[in-house]
C-alpha atoms as a PDB file:
ATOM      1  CA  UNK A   1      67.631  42.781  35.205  1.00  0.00           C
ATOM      2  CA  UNK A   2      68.330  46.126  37.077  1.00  0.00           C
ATOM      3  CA  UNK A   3      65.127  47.240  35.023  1.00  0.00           C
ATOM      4  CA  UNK A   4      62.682  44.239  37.067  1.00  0.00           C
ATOM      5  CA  UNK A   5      64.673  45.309  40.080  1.00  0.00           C
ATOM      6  CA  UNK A   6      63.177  49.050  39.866  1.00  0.00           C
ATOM      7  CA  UNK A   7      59.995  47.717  38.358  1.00  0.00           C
ATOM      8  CA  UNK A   8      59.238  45.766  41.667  1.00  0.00           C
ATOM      9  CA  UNK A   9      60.808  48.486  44.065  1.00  0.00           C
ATOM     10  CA  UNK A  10      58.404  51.231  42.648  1.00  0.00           C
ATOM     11  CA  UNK A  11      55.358  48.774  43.078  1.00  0.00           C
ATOM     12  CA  UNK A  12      56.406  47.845  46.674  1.00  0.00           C
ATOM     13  CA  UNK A  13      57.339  51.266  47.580  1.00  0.00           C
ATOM     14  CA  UNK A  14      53.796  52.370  46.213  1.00  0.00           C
ATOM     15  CA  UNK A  15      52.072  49.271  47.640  1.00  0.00           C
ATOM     16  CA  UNK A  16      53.367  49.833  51.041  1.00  0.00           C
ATOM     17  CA  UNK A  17      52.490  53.688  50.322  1.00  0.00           C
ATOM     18  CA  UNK A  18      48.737  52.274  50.129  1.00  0.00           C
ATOM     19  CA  UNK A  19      48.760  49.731  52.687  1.00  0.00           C
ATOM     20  CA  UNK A  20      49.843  53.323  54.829  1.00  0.00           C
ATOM     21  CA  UNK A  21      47.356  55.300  53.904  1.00  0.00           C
ATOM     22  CA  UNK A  22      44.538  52.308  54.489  1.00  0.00           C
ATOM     23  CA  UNK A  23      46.569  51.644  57.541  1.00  0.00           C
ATOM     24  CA  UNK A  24      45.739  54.866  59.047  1.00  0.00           C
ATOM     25  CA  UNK A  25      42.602  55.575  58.047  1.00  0.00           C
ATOM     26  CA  UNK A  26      41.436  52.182  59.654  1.00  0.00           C
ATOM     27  CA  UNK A  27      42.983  53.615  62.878  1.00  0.00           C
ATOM     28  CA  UNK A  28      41.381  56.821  62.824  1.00  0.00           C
ATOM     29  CA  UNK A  29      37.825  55.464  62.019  1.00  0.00           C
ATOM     30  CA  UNK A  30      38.425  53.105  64.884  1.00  0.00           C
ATOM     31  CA  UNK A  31      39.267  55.623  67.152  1.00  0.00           C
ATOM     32  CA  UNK A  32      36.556  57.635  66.490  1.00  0.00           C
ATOM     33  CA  UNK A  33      33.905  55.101  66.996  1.00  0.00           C
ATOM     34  CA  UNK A  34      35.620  54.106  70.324  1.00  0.00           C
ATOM     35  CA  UNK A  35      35.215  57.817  71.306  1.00  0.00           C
ATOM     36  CA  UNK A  36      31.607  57.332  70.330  1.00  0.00           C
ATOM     37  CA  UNK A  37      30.842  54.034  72.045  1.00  0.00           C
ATOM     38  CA  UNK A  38      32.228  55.946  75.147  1.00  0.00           C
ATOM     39  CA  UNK A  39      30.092  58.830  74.940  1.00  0.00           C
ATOM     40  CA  UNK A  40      27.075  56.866  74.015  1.00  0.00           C
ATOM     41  CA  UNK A  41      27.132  53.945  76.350  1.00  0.00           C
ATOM     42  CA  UNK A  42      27.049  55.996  79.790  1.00  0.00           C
ATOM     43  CA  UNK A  43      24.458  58.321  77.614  1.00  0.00           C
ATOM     44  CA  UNK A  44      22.261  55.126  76.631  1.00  0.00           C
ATOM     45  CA  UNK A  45      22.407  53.326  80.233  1.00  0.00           C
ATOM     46  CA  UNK A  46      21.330  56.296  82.382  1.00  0.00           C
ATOM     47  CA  UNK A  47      18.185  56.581  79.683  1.00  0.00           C
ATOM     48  CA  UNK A  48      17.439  53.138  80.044  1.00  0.00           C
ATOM     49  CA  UNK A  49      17.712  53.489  84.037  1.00  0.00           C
ATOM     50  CA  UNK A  50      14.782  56.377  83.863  1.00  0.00           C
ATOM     51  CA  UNK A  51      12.325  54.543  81.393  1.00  0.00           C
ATOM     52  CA  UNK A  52      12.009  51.931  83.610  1.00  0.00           C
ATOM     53  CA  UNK A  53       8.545  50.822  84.903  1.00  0.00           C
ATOM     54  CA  UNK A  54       6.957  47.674  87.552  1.00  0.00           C
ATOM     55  CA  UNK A  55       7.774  44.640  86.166  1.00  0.00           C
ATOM     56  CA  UNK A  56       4.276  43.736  87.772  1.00  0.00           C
ATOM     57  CA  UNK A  57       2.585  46.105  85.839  1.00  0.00           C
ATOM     58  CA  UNK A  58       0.933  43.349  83.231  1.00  0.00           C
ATOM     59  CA  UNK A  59       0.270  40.771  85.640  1.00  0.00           C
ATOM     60  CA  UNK A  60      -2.985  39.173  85.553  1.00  0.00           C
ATOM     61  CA  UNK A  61      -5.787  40.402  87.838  1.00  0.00           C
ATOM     62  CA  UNK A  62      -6.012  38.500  91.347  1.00  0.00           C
ATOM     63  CA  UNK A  63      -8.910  35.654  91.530  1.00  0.00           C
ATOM     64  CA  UNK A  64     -10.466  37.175  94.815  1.00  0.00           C
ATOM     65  CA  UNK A  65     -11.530  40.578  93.860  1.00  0.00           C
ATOM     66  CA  UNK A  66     -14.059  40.567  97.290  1.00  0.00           C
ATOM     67  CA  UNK A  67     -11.249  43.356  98.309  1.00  0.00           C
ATOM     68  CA  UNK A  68     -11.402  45.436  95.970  1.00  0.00           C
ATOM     69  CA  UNK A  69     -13.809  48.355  95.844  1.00  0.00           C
ATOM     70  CA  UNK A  70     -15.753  49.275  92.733  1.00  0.00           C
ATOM     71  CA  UNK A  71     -15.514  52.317  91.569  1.00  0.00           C
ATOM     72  CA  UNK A  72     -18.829  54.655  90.935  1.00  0.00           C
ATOM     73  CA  UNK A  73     -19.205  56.122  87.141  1.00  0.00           C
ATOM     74  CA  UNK A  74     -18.281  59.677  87.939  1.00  0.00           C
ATOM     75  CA  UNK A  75     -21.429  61.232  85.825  1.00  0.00           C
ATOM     76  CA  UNK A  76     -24.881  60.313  85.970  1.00  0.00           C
ATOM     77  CA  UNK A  77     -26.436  60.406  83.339  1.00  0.00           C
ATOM     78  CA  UNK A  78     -30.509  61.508  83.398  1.00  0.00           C
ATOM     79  CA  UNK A  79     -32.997  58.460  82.477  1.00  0.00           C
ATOM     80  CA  UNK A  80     -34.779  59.245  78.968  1.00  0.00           C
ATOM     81  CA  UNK A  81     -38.016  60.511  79.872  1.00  0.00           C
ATOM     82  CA  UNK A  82     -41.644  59.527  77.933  1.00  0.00           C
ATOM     83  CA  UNK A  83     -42.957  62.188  76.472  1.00  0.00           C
ATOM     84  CA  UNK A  84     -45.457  60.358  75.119  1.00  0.00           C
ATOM     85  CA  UNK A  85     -47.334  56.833  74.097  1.00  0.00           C
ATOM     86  CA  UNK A  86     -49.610  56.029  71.887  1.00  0.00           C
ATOM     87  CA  UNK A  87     -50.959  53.209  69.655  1.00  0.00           C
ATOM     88  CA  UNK A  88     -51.384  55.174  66.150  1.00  0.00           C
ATOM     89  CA  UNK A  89     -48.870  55.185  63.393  1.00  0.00           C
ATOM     90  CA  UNK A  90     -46.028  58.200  64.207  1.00  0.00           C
ATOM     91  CA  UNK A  91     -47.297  59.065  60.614  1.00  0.00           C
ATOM     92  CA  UNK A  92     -50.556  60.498  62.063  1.00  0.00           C
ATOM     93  CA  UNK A  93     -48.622  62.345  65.062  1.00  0.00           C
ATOM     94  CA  UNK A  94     -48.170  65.892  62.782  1.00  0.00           C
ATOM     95  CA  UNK A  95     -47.133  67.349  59.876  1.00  0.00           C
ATOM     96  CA  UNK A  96     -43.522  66.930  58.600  1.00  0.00           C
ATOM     97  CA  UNK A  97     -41.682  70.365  57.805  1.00  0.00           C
ATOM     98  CA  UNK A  98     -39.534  70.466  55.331  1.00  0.00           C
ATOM     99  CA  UNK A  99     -37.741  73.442  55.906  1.00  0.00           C
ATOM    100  CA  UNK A 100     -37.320  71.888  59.891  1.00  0.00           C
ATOM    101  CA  UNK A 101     -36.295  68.854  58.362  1.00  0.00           C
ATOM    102  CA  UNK A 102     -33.476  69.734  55.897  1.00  0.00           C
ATOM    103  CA  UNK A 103     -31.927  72.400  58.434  1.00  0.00           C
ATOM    104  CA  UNK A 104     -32.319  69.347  60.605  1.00  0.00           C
ATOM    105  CA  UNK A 105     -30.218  67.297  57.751  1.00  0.00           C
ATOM    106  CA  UNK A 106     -27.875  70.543  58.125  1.00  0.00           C
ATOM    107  CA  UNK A 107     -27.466  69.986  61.568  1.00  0.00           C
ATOM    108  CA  UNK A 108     -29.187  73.671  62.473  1.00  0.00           C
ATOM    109  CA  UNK A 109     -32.452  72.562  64.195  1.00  0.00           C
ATOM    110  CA  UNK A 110     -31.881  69.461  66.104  1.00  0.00           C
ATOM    111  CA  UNK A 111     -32.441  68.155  69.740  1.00  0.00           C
ATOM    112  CA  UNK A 112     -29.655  68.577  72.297  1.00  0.00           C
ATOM    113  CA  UNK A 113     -29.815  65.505  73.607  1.00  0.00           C
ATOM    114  CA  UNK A 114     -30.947  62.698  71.324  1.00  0.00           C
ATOM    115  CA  UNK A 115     -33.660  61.083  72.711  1.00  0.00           C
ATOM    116  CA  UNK A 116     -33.775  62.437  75.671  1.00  0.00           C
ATOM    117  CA  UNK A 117     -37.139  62.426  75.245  1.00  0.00           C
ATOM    118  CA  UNK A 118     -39.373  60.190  73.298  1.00  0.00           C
ATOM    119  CA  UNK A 119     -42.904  59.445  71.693  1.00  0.00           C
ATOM    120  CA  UNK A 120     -43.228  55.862  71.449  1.00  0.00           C
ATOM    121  CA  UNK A 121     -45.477  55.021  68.537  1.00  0.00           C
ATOM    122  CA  UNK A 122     -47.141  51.349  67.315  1.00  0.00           C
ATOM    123  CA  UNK A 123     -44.181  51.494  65.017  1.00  0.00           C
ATOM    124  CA  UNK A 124     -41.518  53.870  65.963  1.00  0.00           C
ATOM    125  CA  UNK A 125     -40.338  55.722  68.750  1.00  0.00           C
ATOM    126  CA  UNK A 126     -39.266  59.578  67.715  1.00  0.00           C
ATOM    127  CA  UNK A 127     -37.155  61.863  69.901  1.00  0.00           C
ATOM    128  CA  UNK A 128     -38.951  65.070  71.090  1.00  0.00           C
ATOM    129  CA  UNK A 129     -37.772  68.509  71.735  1.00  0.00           C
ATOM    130  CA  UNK A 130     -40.054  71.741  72.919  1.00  0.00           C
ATOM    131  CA  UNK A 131     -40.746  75.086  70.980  1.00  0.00           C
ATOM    132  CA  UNK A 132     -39.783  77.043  73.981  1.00  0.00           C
ATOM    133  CA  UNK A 133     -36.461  75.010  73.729  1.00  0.00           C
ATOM    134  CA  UNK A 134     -36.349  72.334  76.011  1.00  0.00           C
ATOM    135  CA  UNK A 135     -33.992  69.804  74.191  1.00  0.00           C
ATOM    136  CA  UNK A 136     -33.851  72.458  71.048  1.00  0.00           C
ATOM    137  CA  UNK A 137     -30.876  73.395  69.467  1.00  0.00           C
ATOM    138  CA  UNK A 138     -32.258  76.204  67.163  1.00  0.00           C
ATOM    139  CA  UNK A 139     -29.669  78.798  66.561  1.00  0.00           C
ATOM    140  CA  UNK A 140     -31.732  80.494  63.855  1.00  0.00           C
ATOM    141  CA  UNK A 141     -35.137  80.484  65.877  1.00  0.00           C
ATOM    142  CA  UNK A 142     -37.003  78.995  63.674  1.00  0.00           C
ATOM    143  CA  UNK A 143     -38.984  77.127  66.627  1.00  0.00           C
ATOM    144  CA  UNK A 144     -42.443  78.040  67.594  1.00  0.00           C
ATOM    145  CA  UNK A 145     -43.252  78.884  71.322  1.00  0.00           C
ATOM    146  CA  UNK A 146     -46.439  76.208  71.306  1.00  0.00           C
ATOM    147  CA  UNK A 147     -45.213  73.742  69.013  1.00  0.00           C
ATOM    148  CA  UNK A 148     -43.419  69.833  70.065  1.00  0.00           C
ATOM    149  CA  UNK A 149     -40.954  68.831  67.407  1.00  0.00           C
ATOM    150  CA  UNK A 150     -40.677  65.116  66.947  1.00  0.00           C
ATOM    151  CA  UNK A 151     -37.433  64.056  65.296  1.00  0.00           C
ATOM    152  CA  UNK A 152     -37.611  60.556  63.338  1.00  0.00           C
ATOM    153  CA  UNK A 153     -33.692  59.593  62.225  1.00  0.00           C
ATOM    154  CA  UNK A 154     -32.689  62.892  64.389  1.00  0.00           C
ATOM    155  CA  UNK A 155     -28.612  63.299  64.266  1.00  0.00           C
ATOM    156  CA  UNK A 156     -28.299  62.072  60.218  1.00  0.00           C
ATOM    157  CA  UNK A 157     -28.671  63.221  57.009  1.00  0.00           C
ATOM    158  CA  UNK A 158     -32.500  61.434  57.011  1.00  0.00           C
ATOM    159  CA  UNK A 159     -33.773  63.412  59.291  1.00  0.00           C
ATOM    160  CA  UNK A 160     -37.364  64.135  59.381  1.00  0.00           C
ATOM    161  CA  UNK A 161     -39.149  66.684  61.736  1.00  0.00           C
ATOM    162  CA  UNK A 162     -42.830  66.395  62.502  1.00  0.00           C
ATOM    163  CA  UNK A 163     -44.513  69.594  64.014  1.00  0.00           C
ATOM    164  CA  UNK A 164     -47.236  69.478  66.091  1.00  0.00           C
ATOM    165  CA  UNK A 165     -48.947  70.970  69.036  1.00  0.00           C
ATOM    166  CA  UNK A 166     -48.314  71.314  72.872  1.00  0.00           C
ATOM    167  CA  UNK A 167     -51.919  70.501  74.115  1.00  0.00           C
ATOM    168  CA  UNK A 168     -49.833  70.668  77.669  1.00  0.00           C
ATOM    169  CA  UNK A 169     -52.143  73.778  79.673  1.00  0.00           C
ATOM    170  CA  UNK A 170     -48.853  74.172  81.821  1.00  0.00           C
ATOM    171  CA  UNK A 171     -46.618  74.905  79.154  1.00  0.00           C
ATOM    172  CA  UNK A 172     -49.094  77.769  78.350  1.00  0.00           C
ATOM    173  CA  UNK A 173     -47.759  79.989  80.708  1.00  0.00           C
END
């Protein structure tokens, strides 16, 4: 009997020894994330306090807008200009260049802005640029002072150039 006896005193003696340990280590883990919660909360309301915006800010707009100015576009932007017009085929207009066209596909000869300028055909309506580099983004000068460059799918891969000439006596000089 005096064997159980020590039997059960070494098991409670190490089960209170465990329930000790677990004790304490409960404690400090708790006490740690109070220190945290304290440090954090203060921390987490002043953040919210400065993110803060109007809680009008979605509302819907008001149903008399007489009041309200409107506001001007704040660049103009120039009209596209006719170049020309006429009631052939744009297949009879000039001669397509290859060379034009594939640095054109390249992105090396191409108008600066994209129909900016037109020729309006029966059937299509081409953007122009000028040999003397009106519209003409030509980096390797492969332009030609008297020629007009007509661009048909100008800005892609497609890109065709037809080359023909300025019959224009003012662009002569």
């Amino acid at each position: 009997m005096a064997s159980v006896a020590k039997a059960w005193g070494r098991q409670a003696q190490s089960l209170v020894g465990v329930m000790t340990v677990t004790f304490f280590r409960a404690l400090v883990v708790s006490l740690v994330m109070a220190l945290v919660m304290a440090v954090a909360l203060p921390v987490a309301k002043v953040a919210a306090e400065q993110v803060r915006t109007d809680p009008h800010h979605m509302r819907a707009p008001p149903d008399d807008v007489s009041g309200y100015d409107r506001q001007t576009p704040q660049r103009w932007y120039r009209p596209a200009l006719v170049a020309l017009r006429a009631k052939t085929e744009w297949r009879k207009a000039g001669k397509v260049d290859r060379d034009l066209s594939n640095a054109c596909a390249a992105g090396r000869f191409k108008e600066v802005s994209p129909m900016q300028y037109r020729a309006i055909y029966s059937d299509d309506v081409l953007g122009v640029a000028f040999g003397h580099g009106l519209n003409l983004f030509d980096p390797e000068r492969k332009a030609k002072p008297g020629s007009v460059y007509l661009f048909r799918f100008g800005g892609s891969t497609a890109c065709q150039v037809l080359t023909t000439k300025n019959l224009d006596p003012a662009s002569a000089q």
